[in-house]
N, C-alpha and C. Protein backbone atom coordinates (compact mmCIF):
# COMPACT_ATOMS: atom_id res chain seq x y z
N UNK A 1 24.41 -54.53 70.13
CA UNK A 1 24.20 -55.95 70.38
C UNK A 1 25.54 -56.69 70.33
N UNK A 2 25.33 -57.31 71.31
CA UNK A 2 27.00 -58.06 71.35
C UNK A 2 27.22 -59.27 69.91
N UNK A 3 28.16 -59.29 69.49
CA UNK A 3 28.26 -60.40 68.17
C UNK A 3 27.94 -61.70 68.36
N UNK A 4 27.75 -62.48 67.25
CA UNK A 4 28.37 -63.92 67.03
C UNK A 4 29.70 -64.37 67.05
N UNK A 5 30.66 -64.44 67.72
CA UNK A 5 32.17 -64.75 67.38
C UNK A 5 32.46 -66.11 66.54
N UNK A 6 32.93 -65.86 66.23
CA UNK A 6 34.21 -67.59 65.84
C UNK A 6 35.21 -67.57 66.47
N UNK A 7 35.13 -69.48 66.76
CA UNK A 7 36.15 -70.07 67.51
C UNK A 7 36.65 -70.89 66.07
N UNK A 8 37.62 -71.02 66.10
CA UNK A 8 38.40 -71.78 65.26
C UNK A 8 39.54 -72.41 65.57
N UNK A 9 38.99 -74.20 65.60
CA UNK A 9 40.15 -75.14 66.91
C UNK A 9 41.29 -75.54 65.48
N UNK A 10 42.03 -75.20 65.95
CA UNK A 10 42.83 -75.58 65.26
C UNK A 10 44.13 -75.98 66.28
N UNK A 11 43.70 -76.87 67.43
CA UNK A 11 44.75 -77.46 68.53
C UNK A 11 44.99 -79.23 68.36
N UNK A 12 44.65 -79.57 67.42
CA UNK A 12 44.54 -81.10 67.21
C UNK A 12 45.99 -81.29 66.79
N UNK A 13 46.42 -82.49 66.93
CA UNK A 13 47.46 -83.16 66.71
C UNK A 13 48.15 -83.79 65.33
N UNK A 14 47.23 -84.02 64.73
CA UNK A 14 46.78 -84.61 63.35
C UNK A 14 47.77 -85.79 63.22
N UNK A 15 47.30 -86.42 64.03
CA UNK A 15 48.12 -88.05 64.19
C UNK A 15 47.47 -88.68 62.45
N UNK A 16 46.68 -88.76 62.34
CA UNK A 16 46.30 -89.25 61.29
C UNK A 16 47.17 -88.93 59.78
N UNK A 17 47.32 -87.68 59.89
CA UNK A 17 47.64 -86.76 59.01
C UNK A 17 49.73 -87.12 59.08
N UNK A 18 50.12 -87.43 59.87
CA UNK A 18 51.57 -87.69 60.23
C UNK A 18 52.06 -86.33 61.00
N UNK A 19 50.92 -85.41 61.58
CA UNK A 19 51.58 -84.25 62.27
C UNK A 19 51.96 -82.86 61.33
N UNK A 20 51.70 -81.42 61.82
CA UNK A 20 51.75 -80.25 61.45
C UNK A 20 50.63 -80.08 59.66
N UNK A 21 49.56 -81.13 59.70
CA UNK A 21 48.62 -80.70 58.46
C UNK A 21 48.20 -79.44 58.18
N UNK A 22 47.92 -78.58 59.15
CA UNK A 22 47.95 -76.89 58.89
C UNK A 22 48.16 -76.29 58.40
N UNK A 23 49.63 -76.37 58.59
CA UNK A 23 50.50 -75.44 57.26
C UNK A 23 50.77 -76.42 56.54
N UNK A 24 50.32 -77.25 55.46
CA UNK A 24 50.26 -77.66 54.42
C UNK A 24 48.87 -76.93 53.70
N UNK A 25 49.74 -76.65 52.48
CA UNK A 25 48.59 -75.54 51.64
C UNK A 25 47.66 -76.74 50.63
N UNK A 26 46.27 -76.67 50.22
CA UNK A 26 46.01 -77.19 49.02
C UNK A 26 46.80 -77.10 47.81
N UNK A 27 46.67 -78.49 46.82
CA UNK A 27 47.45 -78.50 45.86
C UNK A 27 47.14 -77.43 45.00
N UNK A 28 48.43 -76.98 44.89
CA UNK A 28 47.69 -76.00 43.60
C UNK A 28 47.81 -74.39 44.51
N UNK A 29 48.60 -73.94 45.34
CA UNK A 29 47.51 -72.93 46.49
C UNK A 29 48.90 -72.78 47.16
N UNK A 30 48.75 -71.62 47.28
CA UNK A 30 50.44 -71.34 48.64
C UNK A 30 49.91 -70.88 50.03
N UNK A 31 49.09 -70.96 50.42
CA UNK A 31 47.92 -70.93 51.42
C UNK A 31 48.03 -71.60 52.25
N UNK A 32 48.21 -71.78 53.43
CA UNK A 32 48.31 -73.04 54.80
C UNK A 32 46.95 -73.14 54.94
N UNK A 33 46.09 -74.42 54.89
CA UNK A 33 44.61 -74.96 55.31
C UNK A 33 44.92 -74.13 55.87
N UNK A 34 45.01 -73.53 57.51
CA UNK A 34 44.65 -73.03 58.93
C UNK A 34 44.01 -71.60 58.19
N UNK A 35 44.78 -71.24 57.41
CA UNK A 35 44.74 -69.83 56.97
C UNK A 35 44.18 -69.41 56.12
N UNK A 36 43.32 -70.50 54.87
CA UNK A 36 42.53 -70.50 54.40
C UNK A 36 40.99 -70.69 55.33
N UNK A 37 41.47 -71.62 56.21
CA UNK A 37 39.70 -71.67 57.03
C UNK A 37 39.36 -70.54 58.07
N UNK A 38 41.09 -69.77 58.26
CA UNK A 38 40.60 -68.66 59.08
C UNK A 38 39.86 -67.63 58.04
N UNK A 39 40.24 -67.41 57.10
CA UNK A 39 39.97 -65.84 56.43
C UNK A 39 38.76 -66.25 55.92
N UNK A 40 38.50 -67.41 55.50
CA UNK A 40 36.85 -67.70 55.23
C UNK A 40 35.93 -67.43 56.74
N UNK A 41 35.94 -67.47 57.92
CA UNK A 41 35.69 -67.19 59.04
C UNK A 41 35.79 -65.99 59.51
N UNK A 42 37.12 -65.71 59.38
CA UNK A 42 36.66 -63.79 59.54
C UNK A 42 36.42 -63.04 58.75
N UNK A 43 36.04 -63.17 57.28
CA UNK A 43 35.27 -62.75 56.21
C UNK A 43 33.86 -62.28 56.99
N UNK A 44 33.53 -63.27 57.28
CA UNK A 44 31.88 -63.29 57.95
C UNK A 44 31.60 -62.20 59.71
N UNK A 45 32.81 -62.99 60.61
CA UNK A 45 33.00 -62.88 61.68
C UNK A 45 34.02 -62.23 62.27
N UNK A 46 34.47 -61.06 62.21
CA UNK A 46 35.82 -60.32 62.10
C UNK A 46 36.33 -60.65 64.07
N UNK A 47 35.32 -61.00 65.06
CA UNK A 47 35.64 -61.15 65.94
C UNK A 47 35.94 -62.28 66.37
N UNK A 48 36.67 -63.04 65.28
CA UNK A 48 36.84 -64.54 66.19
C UNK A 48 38.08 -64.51 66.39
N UNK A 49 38.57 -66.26 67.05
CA UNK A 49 39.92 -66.30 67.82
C UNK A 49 39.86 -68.08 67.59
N UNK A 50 41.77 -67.87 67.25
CA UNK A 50 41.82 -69.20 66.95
C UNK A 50 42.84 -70.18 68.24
N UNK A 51 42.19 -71.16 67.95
CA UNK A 51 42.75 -72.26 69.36
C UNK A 51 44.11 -73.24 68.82
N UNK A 52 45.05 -73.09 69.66
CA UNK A 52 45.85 -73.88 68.96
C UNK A 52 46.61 -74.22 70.58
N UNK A 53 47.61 -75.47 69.94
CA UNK A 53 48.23 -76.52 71.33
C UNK A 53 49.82 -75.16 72.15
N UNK A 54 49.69 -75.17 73.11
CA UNK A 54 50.92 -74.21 73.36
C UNK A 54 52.30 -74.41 72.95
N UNK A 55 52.36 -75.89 72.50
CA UNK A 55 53.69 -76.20 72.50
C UNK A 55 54.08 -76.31 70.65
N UNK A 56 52.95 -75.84 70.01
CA UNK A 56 52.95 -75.60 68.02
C UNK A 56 53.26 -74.18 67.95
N UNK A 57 54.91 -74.02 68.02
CA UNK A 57 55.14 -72.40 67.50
C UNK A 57 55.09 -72.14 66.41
N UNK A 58 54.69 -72.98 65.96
CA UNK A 58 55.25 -73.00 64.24
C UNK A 58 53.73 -72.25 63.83
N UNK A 59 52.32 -72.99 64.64
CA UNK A 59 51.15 -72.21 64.03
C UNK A 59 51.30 -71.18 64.83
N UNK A 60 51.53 -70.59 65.71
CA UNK A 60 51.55 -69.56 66.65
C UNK A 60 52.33 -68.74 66.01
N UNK A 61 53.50 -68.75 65.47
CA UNK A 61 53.97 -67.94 64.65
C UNK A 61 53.54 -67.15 63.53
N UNK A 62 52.44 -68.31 63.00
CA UNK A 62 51.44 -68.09 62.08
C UNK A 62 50.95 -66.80 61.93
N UNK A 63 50.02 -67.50 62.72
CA UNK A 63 48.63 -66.16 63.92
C UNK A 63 49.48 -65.13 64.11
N UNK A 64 50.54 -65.20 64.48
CA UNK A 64 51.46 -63.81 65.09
C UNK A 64 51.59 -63.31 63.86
N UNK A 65 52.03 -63.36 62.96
CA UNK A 65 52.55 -62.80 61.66
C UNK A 65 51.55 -62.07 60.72
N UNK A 66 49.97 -63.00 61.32
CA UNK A 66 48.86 -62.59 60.01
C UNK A 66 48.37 -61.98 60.85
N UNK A 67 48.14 -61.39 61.89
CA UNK A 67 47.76 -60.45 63.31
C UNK A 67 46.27 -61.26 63.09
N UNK A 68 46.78 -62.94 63.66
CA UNK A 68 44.71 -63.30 64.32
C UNK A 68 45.17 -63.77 66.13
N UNK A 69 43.78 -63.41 65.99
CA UNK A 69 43.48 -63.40 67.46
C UNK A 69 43.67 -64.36 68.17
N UNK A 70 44.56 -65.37 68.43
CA UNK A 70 45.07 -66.73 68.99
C UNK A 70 44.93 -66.84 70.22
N UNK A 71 44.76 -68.16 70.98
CA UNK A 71 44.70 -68.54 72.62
C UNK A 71 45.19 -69.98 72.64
N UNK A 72 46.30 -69.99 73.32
CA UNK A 72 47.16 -71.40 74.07
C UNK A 72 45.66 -72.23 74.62
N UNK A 73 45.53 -73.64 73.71
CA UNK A 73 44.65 -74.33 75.71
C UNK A 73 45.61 -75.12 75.77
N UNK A 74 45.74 -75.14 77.25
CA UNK A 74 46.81 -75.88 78.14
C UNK A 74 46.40 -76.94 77.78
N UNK A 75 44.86 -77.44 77.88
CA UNK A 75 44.43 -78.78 77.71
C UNK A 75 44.03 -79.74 76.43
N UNK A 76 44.55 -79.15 75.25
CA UNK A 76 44.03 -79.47 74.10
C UNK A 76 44.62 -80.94 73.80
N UNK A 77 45.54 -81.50 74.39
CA UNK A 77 45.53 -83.14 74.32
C UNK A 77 44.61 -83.74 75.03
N UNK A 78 43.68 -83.37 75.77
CA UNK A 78 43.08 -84.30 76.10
C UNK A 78 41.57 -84.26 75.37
N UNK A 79 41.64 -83.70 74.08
CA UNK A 79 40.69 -83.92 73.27
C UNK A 79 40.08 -82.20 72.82
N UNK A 80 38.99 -82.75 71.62
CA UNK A 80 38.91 -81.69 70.84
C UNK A 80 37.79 -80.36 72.06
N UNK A 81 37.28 -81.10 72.82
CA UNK A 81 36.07 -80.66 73.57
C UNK A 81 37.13 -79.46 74.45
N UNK A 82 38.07 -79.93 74.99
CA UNK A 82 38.53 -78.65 75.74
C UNK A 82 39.55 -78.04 75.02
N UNK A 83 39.63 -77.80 73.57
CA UNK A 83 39.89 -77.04 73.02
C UNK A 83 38.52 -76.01 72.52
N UNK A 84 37.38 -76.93 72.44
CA UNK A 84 36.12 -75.80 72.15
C UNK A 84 36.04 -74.64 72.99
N UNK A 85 35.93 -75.75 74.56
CA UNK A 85 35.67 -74.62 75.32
C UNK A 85 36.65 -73.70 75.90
N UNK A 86 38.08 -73.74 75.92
CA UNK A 86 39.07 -72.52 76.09
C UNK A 86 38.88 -71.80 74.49
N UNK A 87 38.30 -72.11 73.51
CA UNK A 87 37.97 -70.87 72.59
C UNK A 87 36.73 -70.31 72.53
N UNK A 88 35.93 -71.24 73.39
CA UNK A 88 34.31 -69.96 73.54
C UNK A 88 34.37 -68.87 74.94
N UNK A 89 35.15 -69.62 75.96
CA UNK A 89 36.03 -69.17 77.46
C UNK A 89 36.55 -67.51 76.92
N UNK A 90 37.24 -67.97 75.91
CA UNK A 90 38.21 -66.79 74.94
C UNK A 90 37.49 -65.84 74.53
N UNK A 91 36.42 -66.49 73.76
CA UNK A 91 35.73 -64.98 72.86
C UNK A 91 34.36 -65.14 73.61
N UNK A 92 34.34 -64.08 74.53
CA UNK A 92 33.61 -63.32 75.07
C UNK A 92 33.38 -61.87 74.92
N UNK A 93 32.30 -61.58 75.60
CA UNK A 93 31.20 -61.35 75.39
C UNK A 93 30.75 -61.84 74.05
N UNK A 94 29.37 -62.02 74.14
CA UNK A 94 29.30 -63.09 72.57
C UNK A 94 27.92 -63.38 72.71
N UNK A 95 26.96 -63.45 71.63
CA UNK A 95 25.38 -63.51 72.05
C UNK A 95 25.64 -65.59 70.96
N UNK A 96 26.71 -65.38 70.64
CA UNK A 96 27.03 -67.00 70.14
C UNK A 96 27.84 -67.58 69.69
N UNK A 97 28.23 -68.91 69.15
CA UNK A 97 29.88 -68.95 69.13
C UNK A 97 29.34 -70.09 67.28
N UNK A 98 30.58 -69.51 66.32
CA UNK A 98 30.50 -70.48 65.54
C UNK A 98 31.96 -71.55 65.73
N UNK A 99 31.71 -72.67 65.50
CA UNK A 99 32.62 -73.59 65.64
C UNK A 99 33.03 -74.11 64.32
N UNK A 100 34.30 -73.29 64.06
CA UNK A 100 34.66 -73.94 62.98
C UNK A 100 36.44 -75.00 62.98
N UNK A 101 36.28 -75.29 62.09
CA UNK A 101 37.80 -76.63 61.81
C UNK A 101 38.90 -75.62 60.87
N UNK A 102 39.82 -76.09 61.73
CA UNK A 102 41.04 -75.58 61.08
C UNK A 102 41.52 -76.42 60.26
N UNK A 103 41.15 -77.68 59.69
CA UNK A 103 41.18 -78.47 58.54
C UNK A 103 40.22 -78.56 57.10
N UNK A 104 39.05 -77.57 57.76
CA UNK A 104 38.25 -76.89 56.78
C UNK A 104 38.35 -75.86 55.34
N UNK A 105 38.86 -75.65 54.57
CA UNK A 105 39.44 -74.65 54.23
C UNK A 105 38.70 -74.30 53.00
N UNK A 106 38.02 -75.04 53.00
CA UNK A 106 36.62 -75.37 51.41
C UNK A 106 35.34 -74.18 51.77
N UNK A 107 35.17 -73.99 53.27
CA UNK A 107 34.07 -73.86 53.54
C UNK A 107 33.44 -72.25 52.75
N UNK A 108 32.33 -72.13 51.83
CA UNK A 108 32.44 -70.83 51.57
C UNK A 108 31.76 -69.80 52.44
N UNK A 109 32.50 -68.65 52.54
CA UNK A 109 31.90 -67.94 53.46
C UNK A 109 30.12 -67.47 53.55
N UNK A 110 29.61 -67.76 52.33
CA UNK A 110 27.52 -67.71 52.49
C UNK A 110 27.59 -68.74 53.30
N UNK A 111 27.96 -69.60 53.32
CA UNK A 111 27.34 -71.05 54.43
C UNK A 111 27.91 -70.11 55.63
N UNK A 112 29.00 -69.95 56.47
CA UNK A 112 29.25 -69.07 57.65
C UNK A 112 28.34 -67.97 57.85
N UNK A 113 27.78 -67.22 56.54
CA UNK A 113 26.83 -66.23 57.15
C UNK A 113 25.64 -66.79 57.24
N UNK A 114 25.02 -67.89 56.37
CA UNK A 114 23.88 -68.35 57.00
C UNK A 114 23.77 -68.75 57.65
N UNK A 115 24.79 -69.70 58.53
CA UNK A 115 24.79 -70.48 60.07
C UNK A 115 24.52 -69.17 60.93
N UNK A 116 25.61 -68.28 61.12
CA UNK A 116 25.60 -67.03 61.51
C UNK A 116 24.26 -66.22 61.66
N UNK A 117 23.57 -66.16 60.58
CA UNK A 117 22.03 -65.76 60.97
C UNK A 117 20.99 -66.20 61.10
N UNK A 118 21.14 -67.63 60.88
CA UNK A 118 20.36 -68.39 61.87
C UNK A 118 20.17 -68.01 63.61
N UNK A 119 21.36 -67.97 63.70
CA UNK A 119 21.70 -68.12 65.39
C UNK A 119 20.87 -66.61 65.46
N UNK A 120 21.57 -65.41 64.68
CA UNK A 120 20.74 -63.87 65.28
C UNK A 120 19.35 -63.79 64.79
N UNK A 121 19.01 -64.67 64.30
CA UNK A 121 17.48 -65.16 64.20
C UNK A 121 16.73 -65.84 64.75
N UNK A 122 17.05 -66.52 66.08
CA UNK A 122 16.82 -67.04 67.33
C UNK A 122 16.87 -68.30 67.15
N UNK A 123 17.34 -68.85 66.42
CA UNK A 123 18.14 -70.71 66.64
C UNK A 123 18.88 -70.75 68.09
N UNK A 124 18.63 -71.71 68.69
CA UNK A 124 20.09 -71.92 69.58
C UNK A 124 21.21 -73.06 69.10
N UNK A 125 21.11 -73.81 68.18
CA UNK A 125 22.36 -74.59 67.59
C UNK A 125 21.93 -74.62 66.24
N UNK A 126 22.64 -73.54 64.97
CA UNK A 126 22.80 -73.95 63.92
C UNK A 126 23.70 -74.65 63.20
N UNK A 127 23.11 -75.73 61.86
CA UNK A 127 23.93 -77.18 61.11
C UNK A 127 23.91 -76.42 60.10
N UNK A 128 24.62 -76.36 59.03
CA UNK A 128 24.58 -76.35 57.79
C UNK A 128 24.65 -77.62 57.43
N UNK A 129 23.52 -77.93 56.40
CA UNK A 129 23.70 -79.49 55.75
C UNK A 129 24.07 -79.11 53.97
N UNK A 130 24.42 -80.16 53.21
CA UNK A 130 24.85 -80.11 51.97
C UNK A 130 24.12 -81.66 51.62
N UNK A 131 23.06 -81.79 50.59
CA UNK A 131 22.36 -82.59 50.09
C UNK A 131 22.40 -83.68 51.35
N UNK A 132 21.64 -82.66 52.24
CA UNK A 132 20.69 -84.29 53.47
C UNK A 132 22.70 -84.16 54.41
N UNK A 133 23.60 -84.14 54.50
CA UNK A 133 24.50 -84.18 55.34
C UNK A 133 24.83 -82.77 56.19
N UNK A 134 25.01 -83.44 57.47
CA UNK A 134 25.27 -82.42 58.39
C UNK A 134 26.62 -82.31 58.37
N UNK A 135 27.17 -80.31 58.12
CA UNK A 135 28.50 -79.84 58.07
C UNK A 135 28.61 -79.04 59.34
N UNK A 136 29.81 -78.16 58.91
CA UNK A 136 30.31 -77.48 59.33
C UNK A 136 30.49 -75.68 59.18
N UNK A 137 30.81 -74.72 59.96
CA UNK A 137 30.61 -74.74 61.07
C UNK A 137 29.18 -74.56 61.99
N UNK A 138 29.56 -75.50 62.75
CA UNK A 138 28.18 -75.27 64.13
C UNK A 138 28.10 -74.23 64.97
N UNK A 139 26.77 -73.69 64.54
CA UNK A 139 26.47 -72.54 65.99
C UNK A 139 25.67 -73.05 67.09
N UNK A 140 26.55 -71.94 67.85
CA UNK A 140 25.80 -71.86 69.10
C UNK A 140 25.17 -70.85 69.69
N UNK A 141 23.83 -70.57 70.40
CA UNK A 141 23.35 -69.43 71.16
C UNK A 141 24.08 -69.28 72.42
N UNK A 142 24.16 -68.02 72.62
CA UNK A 142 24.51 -67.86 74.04
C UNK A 142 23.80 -68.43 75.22
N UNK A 143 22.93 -69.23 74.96
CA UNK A 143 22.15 -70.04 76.18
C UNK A 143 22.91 -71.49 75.89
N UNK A 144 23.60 -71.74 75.57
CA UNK A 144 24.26 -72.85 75.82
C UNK A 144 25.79 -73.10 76.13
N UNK A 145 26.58 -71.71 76.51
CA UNK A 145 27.52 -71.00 77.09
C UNK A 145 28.14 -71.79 78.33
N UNK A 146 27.65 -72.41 79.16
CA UNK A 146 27.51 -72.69 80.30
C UNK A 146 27.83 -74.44 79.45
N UNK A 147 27.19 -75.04 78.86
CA UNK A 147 27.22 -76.51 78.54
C UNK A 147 28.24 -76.67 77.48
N UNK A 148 28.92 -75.48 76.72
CA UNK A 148 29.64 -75.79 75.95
C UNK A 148 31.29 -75.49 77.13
N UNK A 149 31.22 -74.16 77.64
CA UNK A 149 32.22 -74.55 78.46
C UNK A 149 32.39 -75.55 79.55
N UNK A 150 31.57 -76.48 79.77
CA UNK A 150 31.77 -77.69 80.76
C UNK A 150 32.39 -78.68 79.60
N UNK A 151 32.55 -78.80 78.44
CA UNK A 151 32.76 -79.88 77.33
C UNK A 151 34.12 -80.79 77.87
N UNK A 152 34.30 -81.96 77.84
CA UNK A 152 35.90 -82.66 78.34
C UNK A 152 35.99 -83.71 77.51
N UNK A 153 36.71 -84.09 76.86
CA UNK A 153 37.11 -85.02 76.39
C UNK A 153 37.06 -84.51 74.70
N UNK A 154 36.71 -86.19 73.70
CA UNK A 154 37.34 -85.82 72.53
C UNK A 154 35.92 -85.86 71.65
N UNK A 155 35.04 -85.74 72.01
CA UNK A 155 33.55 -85.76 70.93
C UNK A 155 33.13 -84.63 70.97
N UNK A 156 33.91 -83.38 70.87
CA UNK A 156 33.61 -81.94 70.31
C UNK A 156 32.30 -81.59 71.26
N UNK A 157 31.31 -80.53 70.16
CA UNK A 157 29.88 -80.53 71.20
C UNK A 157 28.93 -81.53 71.07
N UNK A 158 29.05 -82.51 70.50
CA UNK A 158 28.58 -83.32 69.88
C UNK A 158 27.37 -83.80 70.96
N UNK A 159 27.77 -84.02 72.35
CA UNK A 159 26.52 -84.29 73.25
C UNK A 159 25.78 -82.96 73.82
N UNK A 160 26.32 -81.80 73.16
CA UNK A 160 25.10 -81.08 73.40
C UNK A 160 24.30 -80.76 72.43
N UNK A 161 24.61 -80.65 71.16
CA UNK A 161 23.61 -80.95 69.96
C UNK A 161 22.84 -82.46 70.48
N UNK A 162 22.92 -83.33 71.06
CA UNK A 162 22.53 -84.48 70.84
C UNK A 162 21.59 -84.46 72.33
N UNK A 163 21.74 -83.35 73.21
CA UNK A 163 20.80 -83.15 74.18
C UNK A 163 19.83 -82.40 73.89
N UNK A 164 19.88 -81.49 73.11
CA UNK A 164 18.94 -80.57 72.39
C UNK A 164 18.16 -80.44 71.34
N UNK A 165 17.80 -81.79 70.60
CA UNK A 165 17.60 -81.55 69.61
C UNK A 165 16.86 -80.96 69.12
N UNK A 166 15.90 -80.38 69.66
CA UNK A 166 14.52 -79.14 70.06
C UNK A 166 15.18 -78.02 69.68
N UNK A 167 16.45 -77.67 69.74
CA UNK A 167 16.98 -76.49 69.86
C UNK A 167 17.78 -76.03 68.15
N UNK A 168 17.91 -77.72 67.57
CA UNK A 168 18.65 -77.80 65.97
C UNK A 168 17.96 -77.25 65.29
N UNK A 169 18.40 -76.18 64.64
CA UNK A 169 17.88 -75.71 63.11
C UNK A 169 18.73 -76.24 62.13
N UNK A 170 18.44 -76.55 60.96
CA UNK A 170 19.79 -77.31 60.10
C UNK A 170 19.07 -76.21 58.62
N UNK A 171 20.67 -76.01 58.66
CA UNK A 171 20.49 -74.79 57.57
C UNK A 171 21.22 -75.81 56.23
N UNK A 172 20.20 -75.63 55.61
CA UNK A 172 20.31 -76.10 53.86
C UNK A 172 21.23 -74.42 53.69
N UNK A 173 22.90 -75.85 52.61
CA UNK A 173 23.47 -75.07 51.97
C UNK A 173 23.66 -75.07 50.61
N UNK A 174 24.37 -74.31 49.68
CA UNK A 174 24.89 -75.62 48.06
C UNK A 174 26.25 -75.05 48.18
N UNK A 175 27.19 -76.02 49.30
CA UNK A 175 28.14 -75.96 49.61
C UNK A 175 28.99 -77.04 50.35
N UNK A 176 29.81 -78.15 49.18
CA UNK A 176 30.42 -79.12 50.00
C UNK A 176 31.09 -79.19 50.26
N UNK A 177 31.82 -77.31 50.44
CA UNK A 177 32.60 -77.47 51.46
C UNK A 177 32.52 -77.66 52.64
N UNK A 178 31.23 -77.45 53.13
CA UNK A 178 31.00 -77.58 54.79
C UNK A 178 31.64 -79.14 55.24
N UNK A 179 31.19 -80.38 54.46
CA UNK A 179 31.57 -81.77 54.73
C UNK A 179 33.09 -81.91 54.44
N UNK A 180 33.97 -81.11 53.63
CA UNK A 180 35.33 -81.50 53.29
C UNK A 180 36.50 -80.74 54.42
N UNK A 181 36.68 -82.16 55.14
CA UNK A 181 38.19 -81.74 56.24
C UNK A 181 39.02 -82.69 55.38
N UNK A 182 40.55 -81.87 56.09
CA UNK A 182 41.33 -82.69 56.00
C UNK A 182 41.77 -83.85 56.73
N UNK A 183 42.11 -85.12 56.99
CA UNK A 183 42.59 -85.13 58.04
C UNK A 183 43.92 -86.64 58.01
N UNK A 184 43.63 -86.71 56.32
CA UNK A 184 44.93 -87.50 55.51
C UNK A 184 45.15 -87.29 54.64
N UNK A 185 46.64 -87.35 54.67
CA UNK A 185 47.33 -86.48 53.20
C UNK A 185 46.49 -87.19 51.85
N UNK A 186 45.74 -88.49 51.99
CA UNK A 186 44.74 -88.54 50.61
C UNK A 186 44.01 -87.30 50.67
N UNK A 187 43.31 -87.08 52.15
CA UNK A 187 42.47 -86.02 51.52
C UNK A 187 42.69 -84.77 51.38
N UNK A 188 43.98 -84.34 51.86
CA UNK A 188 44.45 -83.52 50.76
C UNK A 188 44.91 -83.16 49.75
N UNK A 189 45.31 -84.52 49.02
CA UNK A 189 45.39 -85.08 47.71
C UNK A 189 43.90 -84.96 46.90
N UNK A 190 42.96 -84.93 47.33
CA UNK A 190 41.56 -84.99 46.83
C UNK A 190 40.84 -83.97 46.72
N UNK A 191 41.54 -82.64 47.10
CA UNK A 191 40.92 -81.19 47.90
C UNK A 191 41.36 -80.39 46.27
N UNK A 192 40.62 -80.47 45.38
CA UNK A 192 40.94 -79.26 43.97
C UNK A 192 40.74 -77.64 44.46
């Protein structure tokens, strides 16, 4: 049976953040976020691949050094959506794709395997929630392959969960890491 892969975007800009938040490790941690949210991801998913901007050698160097499976999108400034889809484009063959944040680095890997078997349990978009909130990462079935690679702009899959809602399973976790990104140096000031 073909896998679940992970995509893991880690092509954002982090304007918010003042630029290169990635390789900044949690306090306390010699760990780059990117590289903490990858190995929690391929813990679960040994076949995923991470998305990053072509012109960040600095994370590309990264990926090169820790041997992960990396892909340039040409188009990742023009929002997070066509960075999804040049990393579901990427990891193929695939019966589904988990979508996880490279600002994630909390997330524990039982929440990734329960999203994860949701989906090989016939969900077509699994949520992990944490007391009533919807986290991270989101699956997808391979029947929505086709709508996630059409994605453009900067609201992630966000309008295809929001076309389907017939299709949401929301997986109860006891894990807040799913809700904790980074995406200002407070909140990585706030990340124990």
């Amino acid at each position: 049976m073909t896998p679940v892969r992970g995509v893991l975007l880690a092509a954002g800009a982090a304007r918010r953040f003042g630029g290169g938040k990635l390789l900044h490790c949690l306090p306390g941690a010699s760990t780059p976020l990117v590289l903490s949210a990858w190995r929690n991801l391929v813990a679960v998913l040994p076949h995923s691949i991470a998305v990053y901007r072509p012109e960040d050698s600095e994370l590309k160097t990264l990926f090169e050094s820790q041997g992960i499976a990396h892909v340039p999108c040409e188009q990742a400034a023009l929002g997070m959506s066509h960075s999804l889809a040049c990393g579901v484009s990427a990891a193929q063959p695939a019966s589904g794709w988990l979508i996880a944040l490279g600002d994630m680095p909390r997330i524990d890997p039982r929440s990734i395997v329960a999203v994860a078997s949701a989906l090989e349990a016939g969900a077509g978009i699994s949520i992990p929630t944490y007391q009533g909130q919807r986290g991270h990462p989101v699956g997808f079935s391979v029947r929505f392959r086709d709508a996630l690679l059409a994605l453009r702009g900067d609201a992630g899959a966000r309008a295809v969960v929001q076309e389907n809602t017939d299709s949401v399973l929301l997986v109860p976790v006891e894990d807040a890491g799913i809700l904790a990104d980074v995406d200002t140096p407070d909140d990585l000031a706030r990340q124990h």
